[in-house]
Protein backbone atom coordinates (compact mmCIF):
# COMPACT_ATOMS: atom_id res chain seq x y z
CA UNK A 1 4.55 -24.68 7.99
CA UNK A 2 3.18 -21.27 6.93
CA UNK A 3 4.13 -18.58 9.80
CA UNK A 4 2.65 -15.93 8.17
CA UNK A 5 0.33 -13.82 10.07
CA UNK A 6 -3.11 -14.37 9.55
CA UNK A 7 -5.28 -11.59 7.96
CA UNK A 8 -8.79 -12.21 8.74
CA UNK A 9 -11.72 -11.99 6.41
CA UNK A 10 -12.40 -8.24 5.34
CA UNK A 11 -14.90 -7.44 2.29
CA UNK A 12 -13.24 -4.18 1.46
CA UNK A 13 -11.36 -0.83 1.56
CA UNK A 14 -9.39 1.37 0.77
CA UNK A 15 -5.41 1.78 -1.04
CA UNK A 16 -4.99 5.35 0.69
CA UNK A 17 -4.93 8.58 -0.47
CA UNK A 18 -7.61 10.52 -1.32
CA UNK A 19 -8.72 13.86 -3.41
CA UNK A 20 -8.52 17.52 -1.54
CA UNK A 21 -6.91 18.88 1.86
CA UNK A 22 -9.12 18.28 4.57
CA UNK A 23 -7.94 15.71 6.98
CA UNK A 24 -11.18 15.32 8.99
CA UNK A 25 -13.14 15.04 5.83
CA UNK A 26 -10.97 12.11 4.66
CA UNK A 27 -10.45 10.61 8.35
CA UNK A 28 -14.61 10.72 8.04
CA UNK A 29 -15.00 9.02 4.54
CA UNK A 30 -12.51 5.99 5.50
CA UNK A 31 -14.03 5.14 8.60
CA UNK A 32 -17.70 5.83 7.80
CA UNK A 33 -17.25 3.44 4.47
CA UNK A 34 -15.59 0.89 5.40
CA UNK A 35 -17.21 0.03 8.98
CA UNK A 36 -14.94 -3.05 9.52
CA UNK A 37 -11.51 -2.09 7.90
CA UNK A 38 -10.80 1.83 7.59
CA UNK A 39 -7.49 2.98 6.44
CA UNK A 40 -5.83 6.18 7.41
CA UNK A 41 -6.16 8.57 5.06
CA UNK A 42 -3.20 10.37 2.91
CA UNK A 43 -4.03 13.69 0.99
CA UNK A 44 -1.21 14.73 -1.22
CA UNK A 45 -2.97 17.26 -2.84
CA UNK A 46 -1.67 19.52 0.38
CA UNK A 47 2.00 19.30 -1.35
CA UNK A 48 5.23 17.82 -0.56
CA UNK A 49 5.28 16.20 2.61
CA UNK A 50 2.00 14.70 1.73
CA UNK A 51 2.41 13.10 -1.03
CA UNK A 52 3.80 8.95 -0.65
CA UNK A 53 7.42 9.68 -0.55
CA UNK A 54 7.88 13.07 1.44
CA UNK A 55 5.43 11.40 4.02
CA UNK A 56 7.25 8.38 4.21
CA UNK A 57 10.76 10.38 3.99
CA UNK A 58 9.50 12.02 7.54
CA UNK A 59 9.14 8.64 9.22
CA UNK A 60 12.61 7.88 8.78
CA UNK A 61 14.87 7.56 12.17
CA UNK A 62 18.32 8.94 12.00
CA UNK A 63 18.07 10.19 8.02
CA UNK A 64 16.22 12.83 6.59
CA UNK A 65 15.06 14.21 3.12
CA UNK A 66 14.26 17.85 1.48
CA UNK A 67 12.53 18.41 -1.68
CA UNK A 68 14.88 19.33 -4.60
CA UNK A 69 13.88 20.63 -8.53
CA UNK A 70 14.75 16.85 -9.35
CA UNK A 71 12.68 15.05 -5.95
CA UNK A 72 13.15 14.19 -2.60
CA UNK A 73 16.94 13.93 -1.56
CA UNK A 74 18.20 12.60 1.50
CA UNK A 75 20.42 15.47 3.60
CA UNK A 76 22.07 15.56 6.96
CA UNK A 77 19.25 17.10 9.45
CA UNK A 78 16.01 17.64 9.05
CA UNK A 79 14.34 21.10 7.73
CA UNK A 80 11.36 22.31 6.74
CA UNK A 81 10.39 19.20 4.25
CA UNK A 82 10.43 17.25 7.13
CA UNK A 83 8.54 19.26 10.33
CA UNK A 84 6.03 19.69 6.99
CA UNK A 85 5.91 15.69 6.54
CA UNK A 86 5.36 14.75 10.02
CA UNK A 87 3.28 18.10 10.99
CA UNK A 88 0.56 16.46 8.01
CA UNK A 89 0.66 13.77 9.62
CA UNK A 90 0.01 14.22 13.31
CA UNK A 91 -3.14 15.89 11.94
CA UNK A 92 -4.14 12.74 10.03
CA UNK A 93 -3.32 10.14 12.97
CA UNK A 94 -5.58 13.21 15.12
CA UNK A 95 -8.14 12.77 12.95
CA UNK A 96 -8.35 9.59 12.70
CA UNK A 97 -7.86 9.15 16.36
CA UNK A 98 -10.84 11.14 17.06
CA UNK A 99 -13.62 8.86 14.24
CA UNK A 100 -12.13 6.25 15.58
CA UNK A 101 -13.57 6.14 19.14
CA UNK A 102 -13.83 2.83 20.60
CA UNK A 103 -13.08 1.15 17.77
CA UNK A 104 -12.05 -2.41 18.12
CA UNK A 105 -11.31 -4.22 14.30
CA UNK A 106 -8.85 -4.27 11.06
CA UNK A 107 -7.20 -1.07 10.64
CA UNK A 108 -4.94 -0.11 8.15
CA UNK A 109 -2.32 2.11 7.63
CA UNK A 110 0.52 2.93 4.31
CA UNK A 111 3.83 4.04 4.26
CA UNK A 112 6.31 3.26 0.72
CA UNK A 113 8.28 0.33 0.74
CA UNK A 114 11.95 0.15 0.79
CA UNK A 115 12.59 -0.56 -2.54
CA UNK A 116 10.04 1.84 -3.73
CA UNK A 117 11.61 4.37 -1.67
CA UNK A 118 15.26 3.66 -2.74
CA UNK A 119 14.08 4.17 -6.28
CA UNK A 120 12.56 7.72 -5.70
CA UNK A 121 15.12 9.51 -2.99
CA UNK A 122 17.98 11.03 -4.30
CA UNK A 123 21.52 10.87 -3.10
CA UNK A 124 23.88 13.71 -2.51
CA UNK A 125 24.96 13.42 -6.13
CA UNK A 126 21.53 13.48 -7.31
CA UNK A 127 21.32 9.44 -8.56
CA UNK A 128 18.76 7.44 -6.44
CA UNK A 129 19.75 5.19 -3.42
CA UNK A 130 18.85 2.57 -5.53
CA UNK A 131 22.70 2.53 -6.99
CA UNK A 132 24.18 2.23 -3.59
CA UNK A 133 23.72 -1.12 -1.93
CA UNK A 134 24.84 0.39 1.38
CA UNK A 135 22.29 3.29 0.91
CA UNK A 136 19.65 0.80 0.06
CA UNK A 137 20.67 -1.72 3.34
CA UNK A 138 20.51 2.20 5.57
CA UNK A 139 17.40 3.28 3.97
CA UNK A 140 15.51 0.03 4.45
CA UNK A 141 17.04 -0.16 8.51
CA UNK A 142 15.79 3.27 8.77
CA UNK A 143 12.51 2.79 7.24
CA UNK A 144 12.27 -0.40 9.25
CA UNK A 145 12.58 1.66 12.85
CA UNK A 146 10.43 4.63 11.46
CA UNK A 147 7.72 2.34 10.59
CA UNK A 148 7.76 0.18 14.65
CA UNK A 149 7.80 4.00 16.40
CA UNK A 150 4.79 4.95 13.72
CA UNK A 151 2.55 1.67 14.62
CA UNK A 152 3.45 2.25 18.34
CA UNK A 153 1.75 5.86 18.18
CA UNK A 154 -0.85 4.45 16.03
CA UNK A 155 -1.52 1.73 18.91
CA UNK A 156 -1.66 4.12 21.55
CA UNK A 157 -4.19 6.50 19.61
CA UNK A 158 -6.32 3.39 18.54
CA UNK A 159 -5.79 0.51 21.18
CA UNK A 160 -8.63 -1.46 20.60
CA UNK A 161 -7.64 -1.64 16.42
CA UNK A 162 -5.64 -4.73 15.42
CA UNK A 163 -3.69 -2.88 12.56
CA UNK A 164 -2.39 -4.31 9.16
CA UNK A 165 0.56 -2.24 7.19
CA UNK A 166 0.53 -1.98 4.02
CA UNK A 167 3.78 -1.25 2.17
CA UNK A 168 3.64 0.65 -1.19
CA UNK A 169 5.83 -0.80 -3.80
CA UNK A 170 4.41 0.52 -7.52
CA UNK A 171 8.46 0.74 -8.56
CA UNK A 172 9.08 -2.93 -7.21
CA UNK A 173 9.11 -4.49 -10.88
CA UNK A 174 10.58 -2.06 -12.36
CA UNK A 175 13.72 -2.31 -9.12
CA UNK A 176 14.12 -6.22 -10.19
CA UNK A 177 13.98 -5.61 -14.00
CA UNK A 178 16.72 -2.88 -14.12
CA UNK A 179 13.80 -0.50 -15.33
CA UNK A 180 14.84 2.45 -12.83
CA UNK A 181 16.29 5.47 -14.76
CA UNK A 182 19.42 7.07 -13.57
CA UNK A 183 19.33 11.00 -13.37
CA UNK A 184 20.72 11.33 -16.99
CA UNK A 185 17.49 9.63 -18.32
CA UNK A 186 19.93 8.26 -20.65
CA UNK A 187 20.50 4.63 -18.65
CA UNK A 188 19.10 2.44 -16.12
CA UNK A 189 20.19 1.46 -12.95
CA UNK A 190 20.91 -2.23 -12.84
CA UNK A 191 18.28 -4.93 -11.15
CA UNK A 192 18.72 -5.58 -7.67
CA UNK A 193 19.17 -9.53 -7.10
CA UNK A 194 15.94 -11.40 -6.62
CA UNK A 195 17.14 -12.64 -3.10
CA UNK A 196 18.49 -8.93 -1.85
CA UNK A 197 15.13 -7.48 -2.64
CA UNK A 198 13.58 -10.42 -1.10
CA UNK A 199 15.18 -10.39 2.27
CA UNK A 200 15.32 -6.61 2.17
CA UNK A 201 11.06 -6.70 2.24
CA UNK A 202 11.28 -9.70 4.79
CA UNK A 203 12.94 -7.36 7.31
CA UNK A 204 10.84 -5.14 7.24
CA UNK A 205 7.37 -6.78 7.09
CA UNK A 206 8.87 -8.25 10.11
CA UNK A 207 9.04 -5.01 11.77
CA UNK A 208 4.62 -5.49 12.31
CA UNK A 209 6.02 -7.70 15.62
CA UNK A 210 3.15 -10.51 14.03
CA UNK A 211 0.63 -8.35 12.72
CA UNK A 212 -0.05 -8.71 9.09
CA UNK A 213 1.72 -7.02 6.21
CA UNK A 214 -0.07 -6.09 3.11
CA UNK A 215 2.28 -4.76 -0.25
CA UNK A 216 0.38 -2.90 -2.65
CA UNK A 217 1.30 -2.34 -6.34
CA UNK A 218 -0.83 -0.83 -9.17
CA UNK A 219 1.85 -1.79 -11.88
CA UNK A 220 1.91 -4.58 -14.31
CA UNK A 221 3.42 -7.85 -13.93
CA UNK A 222 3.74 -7.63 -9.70
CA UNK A 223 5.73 -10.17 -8.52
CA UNK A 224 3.02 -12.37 -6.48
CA UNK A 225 5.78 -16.08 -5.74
CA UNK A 226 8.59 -13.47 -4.97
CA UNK A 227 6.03 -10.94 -2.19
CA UNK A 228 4.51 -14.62 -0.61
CA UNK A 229 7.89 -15.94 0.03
CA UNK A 230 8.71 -12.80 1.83
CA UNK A 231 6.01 -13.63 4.41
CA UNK A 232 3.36 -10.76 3.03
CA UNK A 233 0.20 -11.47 4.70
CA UNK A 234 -2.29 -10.05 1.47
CA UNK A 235 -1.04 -8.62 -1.86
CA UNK A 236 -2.46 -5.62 -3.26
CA UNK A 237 -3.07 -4.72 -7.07
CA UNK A 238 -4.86 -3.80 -10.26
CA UNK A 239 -7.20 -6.38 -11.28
CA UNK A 240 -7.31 -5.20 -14.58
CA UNK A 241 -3.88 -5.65 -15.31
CA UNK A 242 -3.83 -9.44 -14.68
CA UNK A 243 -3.46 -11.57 -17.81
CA UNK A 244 -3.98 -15.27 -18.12
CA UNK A 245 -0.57 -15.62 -17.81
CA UNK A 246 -0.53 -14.83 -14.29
CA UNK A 247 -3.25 -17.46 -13.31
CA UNK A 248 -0.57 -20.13 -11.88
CA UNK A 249 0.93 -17.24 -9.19
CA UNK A 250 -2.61 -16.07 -8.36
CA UNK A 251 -3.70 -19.85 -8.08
CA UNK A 252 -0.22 -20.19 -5.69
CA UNK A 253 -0.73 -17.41 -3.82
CA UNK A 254 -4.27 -18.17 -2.74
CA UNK A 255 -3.09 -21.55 -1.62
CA UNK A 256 0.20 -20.09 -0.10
CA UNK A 257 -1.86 -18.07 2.24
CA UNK A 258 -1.88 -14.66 0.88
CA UNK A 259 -5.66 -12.27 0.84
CA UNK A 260 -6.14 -10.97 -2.99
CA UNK A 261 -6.55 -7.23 -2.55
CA UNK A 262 -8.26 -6.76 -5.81
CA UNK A 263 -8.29 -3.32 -6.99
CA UNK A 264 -11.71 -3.59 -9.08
CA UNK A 265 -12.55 0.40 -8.98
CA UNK A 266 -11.01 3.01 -11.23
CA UNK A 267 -8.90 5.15 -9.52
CA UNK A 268 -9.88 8.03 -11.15
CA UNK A 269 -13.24 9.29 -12.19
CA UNK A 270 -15.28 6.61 -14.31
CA UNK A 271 -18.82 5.29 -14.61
CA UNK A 272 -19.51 2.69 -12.15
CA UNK A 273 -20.88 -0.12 -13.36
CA UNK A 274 -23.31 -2.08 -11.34
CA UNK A 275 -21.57 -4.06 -7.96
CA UNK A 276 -21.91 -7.50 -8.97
CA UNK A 277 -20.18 -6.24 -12.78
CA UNK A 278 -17.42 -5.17 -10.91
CA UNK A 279 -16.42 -7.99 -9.58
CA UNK A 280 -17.38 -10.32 -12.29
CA UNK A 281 -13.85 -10.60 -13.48
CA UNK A 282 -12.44 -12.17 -9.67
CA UNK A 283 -15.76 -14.80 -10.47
CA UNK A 284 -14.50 -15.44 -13.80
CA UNK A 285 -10.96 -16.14 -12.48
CA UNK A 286 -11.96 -18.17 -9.55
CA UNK A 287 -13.56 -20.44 -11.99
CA UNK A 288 -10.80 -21.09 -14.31
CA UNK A 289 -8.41 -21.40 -11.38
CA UNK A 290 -11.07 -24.11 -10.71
CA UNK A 291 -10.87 -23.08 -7.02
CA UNK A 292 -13.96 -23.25 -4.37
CA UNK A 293 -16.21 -20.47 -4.68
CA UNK A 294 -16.90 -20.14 -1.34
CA UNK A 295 -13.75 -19.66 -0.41
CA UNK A 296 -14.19 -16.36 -2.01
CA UNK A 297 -14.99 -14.23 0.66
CA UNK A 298 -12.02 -15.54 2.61
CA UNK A 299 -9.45 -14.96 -0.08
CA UNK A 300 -10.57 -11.52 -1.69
CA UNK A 301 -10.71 -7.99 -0.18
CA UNK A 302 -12.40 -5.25 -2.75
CA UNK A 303 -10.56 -2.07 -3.00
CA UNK A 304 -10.42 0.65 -5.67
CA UNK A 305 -7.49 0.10 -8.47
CA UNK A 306 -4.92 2.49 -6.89
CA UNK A 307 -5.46 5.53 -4.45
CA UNK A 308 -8.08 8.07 -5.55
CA UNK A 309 -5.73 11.18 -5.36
CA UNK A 310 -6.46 12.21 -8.86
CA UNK A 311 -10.39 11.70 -8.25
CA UNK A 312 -12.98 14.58 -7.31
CA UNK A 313 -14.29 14.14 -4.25
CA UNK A 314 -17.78 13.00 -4.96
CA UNK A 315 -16.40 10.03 -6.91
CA UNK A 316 -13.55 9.21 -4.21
CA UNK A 317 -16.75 8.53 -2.06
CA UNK A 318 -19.11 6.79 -4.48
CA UNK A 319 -16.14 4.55 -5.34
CA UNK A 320 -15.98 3.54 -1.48
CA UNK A 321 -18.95 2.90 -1.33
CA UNK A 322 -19.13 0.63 -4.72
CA UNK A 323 -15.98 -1.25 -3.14
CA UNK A 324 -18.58 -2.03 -0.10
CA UNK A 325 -21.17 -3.42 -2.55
CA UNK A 326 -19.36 -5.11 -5.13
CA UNK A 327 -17.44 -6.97 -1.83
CA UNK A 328 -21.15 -7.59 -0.33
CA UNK A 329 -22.12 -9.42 -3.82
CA UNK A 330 -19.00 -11.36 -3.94
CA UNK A 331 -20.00 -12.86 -0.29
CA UNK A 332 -23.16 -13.42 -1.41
CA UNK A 333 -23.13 -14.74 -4.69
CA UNK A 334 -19.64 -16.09 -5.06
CA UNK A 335 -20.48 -18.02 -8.11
């Protein structure tokens, strides 16, 4: 039996950051595009403490980072780094609180995963976490409570929202293929066993108390068998990084249970070609998977390729809304 919680039918939105400084402007853009699944926003562009890691580093119960030449490394109290992290984002979850009035539907929110997070902060003696199994089983217990106290706020600003979490993981493949450079450059740390990295992400999606879990990746090759076995509820990637190769996990994964979050968008300033050409590709798949077109709908959310940091402004918000329409043609026209 699949105990996995249920993520309802959503045509799109976002991955979750977004171009500039201005944390009304965002919280406006992610609710006002995507009427039936907004995402809090994240705007690293306001420096560290905003960007994925520092702003996951201040959710972190009982350890505590500050920014270095080399990164983020973990210390014994918290300073500045820190009060900066969570300071950005009180005035996120405020303004999100406030375009989110009487809102009752999907909501999302994004912190870094643990094994993305072991892979970026530093240790005292400046190699990641990632080379200390005890560090990594303390940084993922941490992350775990950080993350329940962060949904509880989110609740209590947003009561009527059923929320979804979405874990970032872009350095998951690269953590099981011993691809993670130590601080010389000159080596790599060595891959973390498919089971530890495994349970490690089962604890934690298991923090959500039954709510559903979403892991995001925009690199190649993301481990789809290994992310549904850990109970993720949707999967999150680049679309155009699939290869045929990959059609038997895809073709598993929609059976297993797991929504495709197909990043069909560029992240980064493109032209946009016409909805329905966007999404021609999840068609074309969905055919040779020889799987039910109508269960389209029901098995793919649209989103952009990655977050839209590194976009201007004006695309970040005609890429929204081309997620919308591209999702609207796949509903109606899934074949």
């Amino acid at each position: 039996m699949n105990d996995t919680p249920h993520l309802p039918p959503a045509l799109a939105t976002g991955v979750g950051s977004l171009p500039g400084t201005d944390a009304r402007e965002a919280a406006k853009a992610a609710t006002g595009s995507f009427e039936d699944f907004p995402h809090l926003p994240e705007l690293p562009a306001r420096g560290p403490g905003a960007d994925m890691i520092g702003r996951t580093a201040g959710l972190l119960v009982e350890l505590y980072a500050r920014v270095e030449p080399s990164g983020w490394r973990i210390g014994d109290r918290p300073g500045r780094d820190t009060r900066r992290a969570r300071s950005w984002l009180g005035e996120d979850l405020d303004a999100l609180e406030e375009f989110t009035q009487g809102y009752e539907g999907l909501l999302k929110v994004q912190a870094v995963g643990p094994w993305t997070l072991a892979a970026a902060l530093e240790l005292k003696n400046g190699e990641a976490a990632l080379s200390d199994p005890g560090a990594c089983r303390d940084l993922a217990a941490s992350l775990a409570e950080g993350l329940r106290q962060h949904l509880e706020e989110v609740r209590r600003r947003v009561p009527g929202a059923r929320l979804v979490l979405q874990l970032d993981e872009p350095s998951l493949t690269a953590v099981l293929r011993g691809q993670v450079r130590t601080a010389s450059g000159y080596r790599t740390h060595r891959a973390v066993d498919r089971q530890t990295v495994e349970a490690t992400l089962r604890d934690v999606v298991g923090v959500h108390d039954g709510g559903p879990v979403v892991v995001h990746s925009c690199a190649p090759d993301v481990p789809f068998a290994l992310l549904r076995r850990a109970g993720v509820a949707g999967i999150s990637f680049d679309f155009s990084l699939l290869t045929e190769r990959d059609d038997e996990v895809i073709g598993e994964a929609v059976e297993g249970g797991p929504r495709l979050f197909a990043g069909v968008v560029p992240g980064t300033d493109a032209p946009l070609s016409d909805p329905a050409g966007s999404v021609m590709g999840v068609r074309t798949l969905w055919r040779r998977l020889g799987l039910r077109p109508g269960l389209l709908p029901e098995a793919v959310t649209v989103t952009p390729a990655c977050g839209l940091a590194g976009a201007s402004p004006g695309y970040a918000r005609s890429a929204y809304a081309h997620c919308v329409r591209a999702a609207r043609s796949l509903a109606d026209n899934p074949e």
